[in-house]
N, C-alpha and C. Protein backbone atom coordinates (compact mmCIF):
# COMPACT_ATOMS: atom_id res chain seq x y z
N UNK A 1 66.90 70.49 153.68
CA UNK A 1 68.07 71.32 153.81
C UNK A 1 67.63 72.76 154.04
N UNK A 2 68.60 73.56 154.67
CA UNK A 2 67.79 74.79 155.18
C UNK A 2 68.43 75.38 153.86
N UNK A 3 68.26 76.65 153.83
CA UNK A 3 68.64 77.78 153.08
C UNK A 3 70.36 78.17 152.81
N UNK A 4 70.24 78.03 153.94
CA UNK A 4 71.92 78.86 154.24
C UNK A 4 72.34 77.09 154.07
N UNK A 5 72.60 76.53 153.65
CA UNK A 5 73.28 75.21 153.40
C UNK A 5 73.48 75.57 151.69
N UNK A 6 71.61 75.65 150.93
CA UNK A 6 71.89 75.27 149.79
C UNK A 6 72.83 76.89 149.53
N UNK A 7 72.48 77.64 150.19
CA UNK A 7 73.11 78.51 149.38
C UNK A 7 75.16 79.00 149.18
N UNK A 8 75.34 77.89 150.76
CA UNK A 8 76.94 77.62 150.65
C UNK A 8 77.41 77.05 149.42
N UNK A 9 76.54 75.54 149.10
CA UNK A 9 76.38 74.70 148.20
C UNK A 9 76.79 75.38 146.81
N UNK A 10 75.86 76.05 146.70
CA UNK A 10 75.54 77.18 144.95
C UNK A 10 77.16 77.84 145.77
N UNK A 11 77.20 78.65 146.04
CA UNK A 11 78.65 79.32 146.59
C UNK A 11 80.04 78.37 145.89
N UNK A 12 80.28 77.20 146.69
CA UNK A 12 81.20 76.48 146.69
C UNK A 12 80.97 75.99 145.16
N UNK A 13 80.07 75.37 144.17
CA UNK A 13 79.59 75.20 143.01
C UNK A 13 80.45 76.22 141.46
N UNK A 14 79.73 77.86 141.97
CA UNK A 14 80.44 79.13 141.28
C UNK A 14 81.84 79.39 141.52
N UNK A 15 82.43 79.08 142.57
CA UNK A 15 83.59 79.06 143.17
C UNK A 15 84.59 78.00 142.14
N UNK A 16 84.03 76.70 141.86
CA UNK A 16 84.84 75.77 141.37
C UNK A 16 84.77 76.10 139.89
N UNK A 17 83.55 76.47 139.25
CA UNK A 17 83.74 76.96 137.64
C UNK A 17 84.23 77.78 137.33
N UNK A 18 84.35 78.64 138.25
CA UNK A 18 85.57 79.70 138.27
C UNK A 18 86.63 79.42 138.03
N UNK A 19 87.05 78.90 139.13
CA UNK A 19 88.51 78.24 139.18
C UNK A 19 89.25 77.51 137.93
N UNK A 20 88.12 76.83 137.26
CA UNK A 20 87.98 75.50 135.91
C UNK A 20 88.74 76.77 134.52
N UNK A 21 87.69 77.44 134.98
CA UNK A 21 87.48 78.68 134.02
C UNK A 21 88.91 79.21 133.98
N UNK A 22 89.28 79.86 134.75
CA UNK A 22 90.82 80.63 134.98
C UNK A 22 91.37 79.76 134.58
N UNK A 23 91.62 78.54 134.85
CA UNK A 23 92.51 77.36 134.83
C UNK A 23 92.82 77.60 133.05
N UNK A 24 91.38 77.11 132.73
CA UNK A 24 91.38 77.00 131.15
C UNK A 24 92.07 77.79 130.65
N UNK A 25 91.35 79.32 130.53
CA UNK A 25 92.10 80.02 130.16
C UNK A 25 94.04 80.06 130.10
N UNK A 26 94.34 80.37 131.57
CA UNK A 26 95.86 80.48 131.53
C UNK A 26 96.70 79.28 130.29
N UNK A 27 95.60 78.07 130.59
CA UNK A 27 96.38 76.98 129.61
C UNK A 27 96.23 77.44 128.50
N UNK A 28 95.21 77.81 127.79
CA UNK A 28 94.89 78.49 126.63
C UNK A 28 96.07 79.30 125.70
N UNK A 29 96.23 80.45 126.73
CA UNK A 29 97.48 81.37 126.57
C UNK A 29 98.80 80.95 126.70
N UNK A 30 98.65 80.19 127.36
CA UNK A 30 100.33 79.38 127.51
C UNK A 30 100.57 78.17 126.01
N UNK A 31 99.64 77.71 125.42
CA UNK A 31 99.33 77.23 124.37
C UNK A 31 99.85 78.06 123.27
N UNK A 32 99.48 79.41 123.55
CA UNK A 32 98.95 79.74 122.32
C UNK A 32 100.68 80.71 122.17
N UNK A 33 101.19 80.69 122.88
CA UNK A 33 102.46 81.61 123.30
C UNK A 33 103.35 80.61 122.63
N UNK A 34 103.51 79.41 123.31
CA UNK A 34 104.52 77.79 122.73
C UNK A 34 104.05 77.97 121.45
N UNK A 35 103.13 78.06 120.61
CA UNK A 35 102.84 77.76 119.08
C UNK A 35 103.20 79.18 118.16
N UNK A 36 102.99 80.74 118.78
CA UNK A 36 103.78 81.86 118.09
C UNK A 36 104.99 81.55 117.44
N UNK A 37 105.03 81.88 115.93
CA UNK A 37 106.61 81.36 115.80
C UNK A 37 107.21 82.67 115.58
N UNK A 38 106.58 83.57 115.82
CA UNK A 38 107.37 85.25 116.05
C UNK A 38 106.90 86.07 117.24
N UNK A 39 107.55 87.65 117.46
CA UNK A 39 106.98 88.45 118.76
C UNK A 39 107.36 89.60 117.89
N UNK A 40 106.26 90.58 117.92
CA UNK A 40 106.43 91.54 117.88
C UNK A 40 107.03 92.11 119.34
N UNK A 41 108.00 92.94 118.79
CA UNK A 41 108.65 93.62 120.18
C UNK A 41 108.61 94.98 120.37
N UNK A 42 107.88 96.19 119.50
CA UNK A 42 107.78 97.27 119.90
C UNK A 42 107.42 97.67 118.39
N UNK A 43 106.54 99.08 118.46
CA UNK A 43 105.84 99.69 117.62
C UNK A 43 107.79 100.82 117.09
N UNK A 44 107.92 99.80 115.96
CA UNK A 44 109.57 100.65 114.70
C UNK A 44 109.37 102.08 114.39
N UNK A 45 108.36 102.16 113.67
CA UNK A 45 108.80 102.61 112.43
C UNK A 45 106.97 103.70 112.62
N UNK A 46 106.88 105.03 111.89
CA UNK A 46 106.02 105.88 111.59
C UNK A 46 106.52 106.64 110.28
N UNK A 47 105.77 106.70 109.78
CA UNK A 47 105.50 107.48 108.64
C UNK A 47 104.43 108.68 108.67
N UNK A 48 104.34 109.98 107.75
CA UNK A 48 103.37 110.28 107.81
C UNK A 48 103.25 111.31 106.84
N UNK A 49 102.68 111.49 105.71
CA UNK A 49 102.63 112.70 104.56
C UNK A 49 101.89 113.69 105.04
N UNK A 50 102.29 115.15 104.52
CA UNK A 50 102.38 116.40 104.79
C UNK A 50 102.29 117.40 103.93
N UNK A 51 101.70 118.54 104.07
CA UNK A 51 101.65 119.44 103.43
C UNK A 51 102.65 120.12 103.86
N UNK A 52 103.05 121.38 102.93
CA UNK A 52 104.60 122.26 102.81
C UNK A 52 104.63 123.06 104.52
N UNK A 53 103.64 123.21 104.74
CA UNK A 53 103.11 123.88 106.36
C UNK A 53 103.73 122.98 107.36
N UNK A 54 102.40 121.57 107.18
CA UNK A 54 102.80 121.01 108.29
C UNK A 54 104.14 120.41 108.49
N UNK A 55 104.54 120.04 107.02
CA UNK A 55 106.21 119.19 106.97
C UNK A 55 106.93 120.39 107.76
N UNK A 56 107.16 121.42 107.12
CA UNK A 56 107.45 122.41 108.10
C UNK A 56 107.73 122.26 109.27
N UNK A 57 106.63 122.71 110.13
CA UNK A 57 106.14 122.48 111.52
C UNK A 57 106.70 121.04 112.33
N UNK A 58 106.15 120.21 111.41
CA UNK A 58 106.67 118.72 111.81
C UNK A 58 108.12 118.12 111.78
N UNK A 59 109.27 119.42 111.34
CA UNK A 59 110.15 119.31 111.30
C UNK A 59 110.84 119.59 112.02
N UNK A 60 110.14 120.95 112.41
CA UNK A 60 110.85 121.84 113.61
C UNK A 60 110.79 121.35 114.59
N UNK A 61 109.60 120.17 114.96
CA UNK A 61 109.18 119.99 116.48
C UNK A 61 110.32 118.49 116.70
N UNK A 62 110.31 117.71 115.41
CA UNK A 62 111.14 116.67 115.64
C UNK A 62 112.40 116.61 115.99
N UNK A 63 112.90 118.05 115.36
CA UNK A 63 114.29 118.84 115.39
C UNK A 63 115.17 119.01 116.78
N UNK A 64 114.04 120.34 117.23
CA UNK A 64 114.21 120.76 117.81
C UNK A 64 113.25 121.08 119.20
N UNK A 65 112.16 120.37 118.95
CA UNK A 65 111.65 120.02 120.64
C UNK A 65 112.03 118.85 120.86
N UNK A 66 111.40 117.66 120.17
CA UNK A 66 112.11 116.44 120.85
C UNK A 66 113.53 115.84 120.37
N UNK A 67 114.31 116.96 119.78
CA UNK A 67 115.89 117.11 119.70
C UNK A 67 116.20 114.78 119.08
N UNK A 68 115.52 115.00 118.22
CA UNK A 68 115.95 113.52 117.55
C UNK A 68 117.00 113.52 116.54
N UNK A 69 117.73 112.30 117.06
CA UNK A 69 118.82 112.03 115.39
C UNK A 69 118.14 112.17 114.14
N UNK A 70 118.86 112.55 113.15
CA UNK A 70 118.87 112.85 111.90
C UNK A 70 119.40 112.38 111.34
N UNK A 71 118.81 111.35 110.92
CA UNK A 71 119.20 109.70 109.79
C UNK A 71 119.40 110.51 107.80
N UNK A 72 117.86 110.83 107.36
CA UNK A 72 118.09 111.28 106.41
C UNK A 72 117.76 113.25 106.58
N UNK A 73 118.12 113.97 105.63
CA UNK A 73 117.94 115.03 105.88
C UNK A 73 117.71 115.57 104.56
N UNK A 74 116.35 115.62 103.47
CA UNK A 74 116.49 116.65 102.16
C UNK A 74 115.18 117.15 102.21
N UNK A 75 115.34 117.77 100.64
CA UNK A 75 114.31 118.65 100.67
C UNK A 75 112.74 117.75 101.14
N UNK A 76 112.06 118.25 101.89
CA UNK A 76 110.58 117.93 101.65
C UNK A 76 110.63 116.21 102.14
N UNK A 77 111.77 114.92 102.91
CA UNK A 77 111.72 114.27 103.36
C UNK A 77 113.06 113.96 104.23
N UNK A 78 112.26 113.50 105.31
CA UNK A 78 113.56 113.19 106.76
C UNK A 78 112.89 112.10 107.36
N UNK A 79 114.03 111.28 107.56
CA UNK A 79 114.28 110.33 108.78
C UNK A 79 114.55 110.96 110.26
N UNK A 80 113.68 110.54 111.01
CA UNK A 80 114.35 110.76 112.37
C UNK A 80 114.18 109.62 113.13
N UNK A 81 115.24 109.41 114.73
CA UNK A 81 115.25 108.12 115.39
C UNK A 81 114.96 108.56 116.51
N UNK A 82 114.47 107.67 117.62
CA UNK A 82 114.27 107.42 118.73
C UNK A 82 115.24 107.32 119.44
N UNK A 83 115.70 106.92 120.79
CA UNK A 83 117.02 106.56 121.16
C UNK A 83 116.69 105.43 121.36
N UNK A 84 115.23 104.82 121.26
CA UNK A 84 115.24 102.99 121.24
C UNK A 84 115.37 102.61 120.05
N UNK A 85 115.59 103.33 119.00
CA UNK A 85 115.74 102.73 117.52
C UNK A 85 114.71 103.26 116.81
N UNK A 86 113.61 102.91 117.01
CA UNK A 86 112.25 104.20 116.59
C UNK A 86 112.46 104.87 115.41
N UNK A 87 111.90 104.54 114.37
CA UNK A 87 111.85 105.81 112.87
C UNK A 87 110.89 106.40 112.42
N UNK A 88 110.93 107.56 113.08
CA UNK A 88 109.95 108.62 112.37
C UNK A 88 110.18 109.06 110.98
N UNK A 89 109.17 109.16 110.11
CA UNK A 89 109.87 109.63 108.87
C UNK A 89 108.66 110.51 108.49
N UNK A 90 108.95 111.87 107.68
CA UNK A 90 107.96 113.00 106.94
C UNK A 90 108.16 112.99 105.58
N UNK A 91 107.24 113.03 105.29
CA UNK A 91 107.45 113.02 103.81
C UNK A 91 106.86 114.18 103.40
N UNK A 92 107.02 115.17 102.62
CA UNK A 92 105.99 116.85 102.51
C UNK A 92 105.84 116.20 100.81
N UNK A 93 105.35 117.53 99.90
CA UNK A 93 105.15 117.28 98.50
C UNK A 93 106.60 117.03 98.02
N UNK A 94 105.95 116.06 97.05
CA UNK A 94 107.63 115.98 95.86
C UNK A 94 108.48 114.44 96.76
N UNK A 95 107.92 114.36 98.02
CA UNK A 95 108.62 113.12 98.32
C UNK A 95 108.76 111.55 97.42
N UNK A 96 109.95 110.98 98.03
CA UNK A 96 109.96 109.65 97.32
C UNK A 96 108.15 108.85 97.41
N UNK A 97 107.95 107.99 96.79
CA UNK A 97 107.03 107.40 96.62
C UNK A 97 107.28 106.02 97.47
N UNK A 98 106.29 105.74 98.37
CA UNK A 98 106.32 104.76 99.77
C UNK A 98 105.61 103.61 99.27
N UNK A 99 105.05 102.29 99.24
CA UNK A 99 104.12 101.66 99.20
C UNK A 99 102.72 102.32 100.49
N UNK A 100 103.57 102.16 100.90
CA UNK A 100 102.72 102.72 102.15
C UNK A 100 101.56 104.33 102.36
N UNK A 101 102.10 104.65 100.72
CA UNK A 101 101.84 105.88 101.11
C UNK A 101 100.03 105.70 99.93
N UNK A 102 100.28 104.35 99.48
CA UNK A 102 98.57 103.89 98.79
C UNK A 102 97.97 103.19 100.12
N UNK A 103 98.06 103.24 100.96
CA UNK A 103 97.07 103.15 102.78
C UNK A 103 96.10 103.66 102.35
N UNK A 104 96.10 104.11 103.51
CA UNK A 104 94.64 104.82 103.96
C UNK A 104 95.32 106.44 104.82
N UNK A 105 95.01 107.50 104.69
CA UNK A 105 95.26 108.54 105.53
C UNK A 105 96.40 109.58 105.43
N UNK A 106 97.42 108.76 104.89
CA UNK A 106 98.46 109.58 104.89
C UNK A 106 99.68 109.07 106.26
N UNK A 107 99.29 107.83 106.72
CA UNK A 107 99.67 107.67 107.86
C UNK A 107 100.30 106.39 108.22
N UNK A 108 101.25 105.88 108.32
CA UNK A 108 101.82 104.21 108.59
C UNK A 108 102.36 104.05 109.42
N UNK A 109 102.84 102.78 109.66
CA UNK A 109 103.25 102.77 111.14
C UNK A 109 103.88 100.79 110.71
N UNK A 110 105.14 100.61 111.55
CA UNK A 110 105.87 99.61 110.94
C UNK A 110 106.06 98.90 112.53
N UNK A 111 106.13 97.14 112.53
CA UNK A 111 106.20 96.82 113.56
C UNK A 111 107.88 96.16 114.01
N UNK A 112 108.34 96.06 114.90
CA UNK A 112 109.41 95.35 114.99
C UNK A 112 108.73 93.97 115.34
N UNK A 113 109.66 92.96 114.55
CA UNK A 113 109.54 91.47 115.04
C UNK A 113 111.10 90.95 114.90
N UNK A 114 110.71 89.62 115.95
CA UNK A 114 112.14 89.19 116.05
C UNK A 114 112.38 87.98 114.75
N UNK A 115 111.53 87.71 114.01
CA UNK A 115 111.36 86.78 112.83
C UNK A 115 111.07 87.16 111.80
N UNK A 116 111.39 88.16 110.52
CA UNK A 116 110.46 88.80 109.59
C UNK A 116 110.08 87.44 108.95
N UNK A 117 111.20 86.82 108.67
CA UNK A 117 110.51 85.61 107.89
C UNK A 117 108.98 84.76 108.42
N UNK A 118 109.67 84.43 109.59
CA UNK A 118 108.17 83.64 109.77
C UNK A 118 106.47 85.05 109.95
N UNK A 119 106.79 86.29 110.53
CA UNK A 119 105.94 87.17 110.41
C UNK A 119 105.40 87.39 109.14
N UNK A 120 106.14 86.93 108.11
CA UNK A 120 105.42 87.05 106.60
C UNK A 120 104.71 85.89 106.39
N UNK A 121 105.25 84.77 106.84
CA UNK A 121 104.31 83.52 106.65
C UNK A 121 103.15 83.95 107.42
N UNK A 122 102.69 84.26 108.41
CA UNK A 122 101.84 84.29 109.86
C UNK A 122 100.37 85.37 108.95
N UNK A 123 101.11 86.81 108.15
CA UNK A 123 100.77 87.56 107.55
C UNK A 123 99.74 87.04 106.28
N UNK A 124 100.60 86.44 105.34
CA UNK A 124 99.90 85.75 104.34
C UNK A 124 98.66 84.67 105.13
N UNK A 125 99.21 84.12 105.60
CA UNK A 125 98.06 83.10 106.07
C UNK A 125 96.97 83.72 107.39
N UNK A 126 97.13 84.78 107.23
CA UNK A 126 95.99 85.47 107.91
C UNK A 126 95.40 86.39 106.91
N UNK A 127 95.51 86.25 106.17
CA UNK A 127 95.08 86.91 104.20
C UNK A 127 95.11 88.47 104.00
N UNK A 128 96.44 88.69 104.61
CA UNK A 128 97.38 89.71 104.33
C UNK A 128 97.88 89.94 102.89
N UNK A 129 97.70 90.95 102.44
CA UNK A 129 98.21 91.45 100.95
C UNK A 129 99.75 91.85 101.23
N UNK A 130 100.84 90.81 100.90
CA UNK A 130 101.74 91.06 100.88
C UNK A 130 101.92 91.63 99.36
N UNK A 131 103.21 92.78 99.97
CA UNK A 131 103.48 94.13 99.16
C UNK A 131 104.79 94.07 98.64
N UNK A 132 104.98 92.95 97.71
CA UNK A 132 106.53 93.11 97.40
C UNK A 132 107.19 91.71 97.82
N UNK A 133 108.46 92.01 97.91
CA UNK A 133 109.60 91.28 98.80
C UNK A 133 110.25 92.26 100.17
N UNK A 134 110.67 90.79 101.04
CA UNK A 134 111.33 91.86 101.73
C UNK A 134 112.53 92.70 101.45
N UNK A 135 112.52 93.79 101.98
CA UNK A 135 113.42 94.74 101.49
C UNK A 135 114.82 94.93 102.57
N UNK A 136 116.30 95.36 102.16
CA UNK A 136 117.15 95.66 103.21
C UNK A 136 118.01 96.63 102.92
N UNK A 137 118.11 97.13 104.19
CA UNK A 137 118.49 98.86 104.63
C UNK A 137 119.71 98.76 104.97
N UNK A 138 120.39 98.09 104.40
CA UNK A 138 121.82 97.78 105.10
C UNK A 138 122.00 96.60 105.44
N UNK A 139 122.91 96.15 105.93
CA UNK A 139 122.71 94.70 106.31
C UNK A 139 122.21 94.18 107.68
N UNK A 140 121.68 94.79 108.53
CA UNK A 140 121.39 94.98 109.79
C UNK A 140 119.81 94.95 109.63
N UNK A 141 119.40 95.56 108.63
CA UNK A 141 117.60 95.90 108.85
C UNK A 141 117.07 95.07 107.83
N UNK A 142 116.01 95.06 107.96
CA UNK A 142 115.04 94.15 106.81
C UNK A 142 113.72 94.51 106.93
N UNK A 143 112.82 95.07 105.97
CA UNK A 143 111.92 95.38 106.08
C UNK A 143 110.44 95.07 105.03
N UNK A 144 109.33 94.53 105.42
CA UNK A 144 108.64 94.60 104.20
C UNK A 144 107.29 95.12 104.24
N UNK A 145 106.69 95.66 103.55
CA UNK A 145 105.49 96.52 103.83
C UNK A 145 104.37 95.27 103.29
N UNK A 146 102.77 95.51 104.14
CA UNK A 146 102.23 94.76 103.98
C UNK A 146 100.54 95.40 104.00
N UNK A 147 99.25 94.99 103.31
CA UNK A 147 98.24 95.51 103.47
C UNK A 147 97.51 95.06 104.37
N UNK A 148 97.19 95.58 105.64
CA UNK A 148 96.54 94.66 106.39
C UNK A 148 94.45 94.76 106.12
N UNK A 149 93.75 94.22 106.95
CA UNK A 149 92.12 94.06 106.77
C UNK A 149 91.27 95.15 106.81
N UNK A 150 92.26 96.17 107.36
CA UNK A 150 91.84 97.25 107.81
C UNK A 150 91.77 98.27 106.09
N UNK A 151 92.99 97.74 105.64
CA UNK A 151 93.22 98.31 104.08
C UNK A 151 94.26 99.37 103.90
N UNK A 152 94.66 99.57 105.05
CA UNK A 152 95.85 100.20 105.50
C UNK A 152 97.30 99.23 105.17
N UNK A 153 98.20 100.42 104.84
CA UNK A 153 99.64 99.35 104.66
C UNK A 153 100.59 99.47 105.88
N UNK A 154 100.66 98.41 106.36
CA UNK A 154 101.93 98.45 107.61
C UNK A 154 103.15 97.93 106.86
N UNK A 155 103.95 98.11 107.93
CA UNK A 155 105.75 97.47 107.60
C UNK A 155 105.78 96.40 108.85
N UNK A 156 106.71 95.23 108.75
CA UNK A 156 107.19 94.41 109.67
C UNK A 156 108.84 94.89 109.53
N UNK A 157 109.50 95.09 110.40
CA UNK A 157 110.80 94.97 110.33
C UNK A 157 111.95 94.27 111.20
N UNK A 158 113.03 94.49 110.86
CA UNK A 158 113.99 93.02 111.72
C UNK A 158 115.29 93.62 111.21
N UNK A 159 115.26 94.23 112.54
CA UNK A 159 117.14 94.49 113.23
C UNK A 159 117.58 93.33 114.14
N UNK A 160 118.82 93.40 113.76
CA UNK A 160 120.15 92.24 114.12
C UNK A 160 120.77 92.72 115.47
């Protein structure tokens, strides 16, 4: 065989494990999508503790540069929203006490899912330090804070 044969050969060869390869994969993911029994659907919820300065600062800009609703409003802690639903929240000194706020940093961050229930099962059995029960904000929200591997505390939450 000459050269330029075997080397179509090897060509057409890499060509097909490729193909095998992609193949696999896509099935893989399409597998693994049918067996999710929840979706996270967008990054909820932020938190973040503050000194009397920055709460300050971090108030003014939420206020009044990016002009957000004003859910809660007192001394030294505020809620603010997104117009996709989104909750920013500051907490300065003297604030309520968070689970979230024994993390790591000073800093949290809460996920939306369309299942909290099954996201708490999914959580635990990925050896998640669940933090409580879930909690509700009305009858519309549901929320529960959780420690993830990192050692940080997140929130899962679930609007109606």
């Amino acid at each position: 065989m000459n050269r330029r044969i075997v080397e179509l050969i090897a060509t057409i060869v890499l060509i097909q494990i490729s193909v095998q390869a992609q193949s696999e994969k896509i099935q893989e993911t399409a597998n693994q999508q049918e067996t999710a029994v929840f979706n996270v659907q967008r990054l909820q919820w932020s938190a973040v503790e503050l000194d009397e300065n920055q709460y300050k600062a971090m108030y003014n800009q939420a206020k009044n540069v990016f002009h957000l609703k004003i859910y809660v409003d007192e001394p030294n802690f505020s809620v603010f929203g997104f117009p996709n639903g989104s909750l920013y929240e500051l907490y300065g000194p003297g604030s309520p006490q968070r689970p979230w706020k024994n993390g790591v940093d000073g800093f949290a961050v809460g996920f939306a899912v369309n299942d909290i229930q099954a996201a708490v099962k999914e959580l635990k059995k990925a050896g998640n330090e669940i933090l409580g029960d879930i909690q509700s904000a009305g009858p519309d929200y549901k929320y529960l804070f959780y420690r993830a591997p990192d050692g940080r505390v997140y929130a899962v939450s679930q609007s109606k």
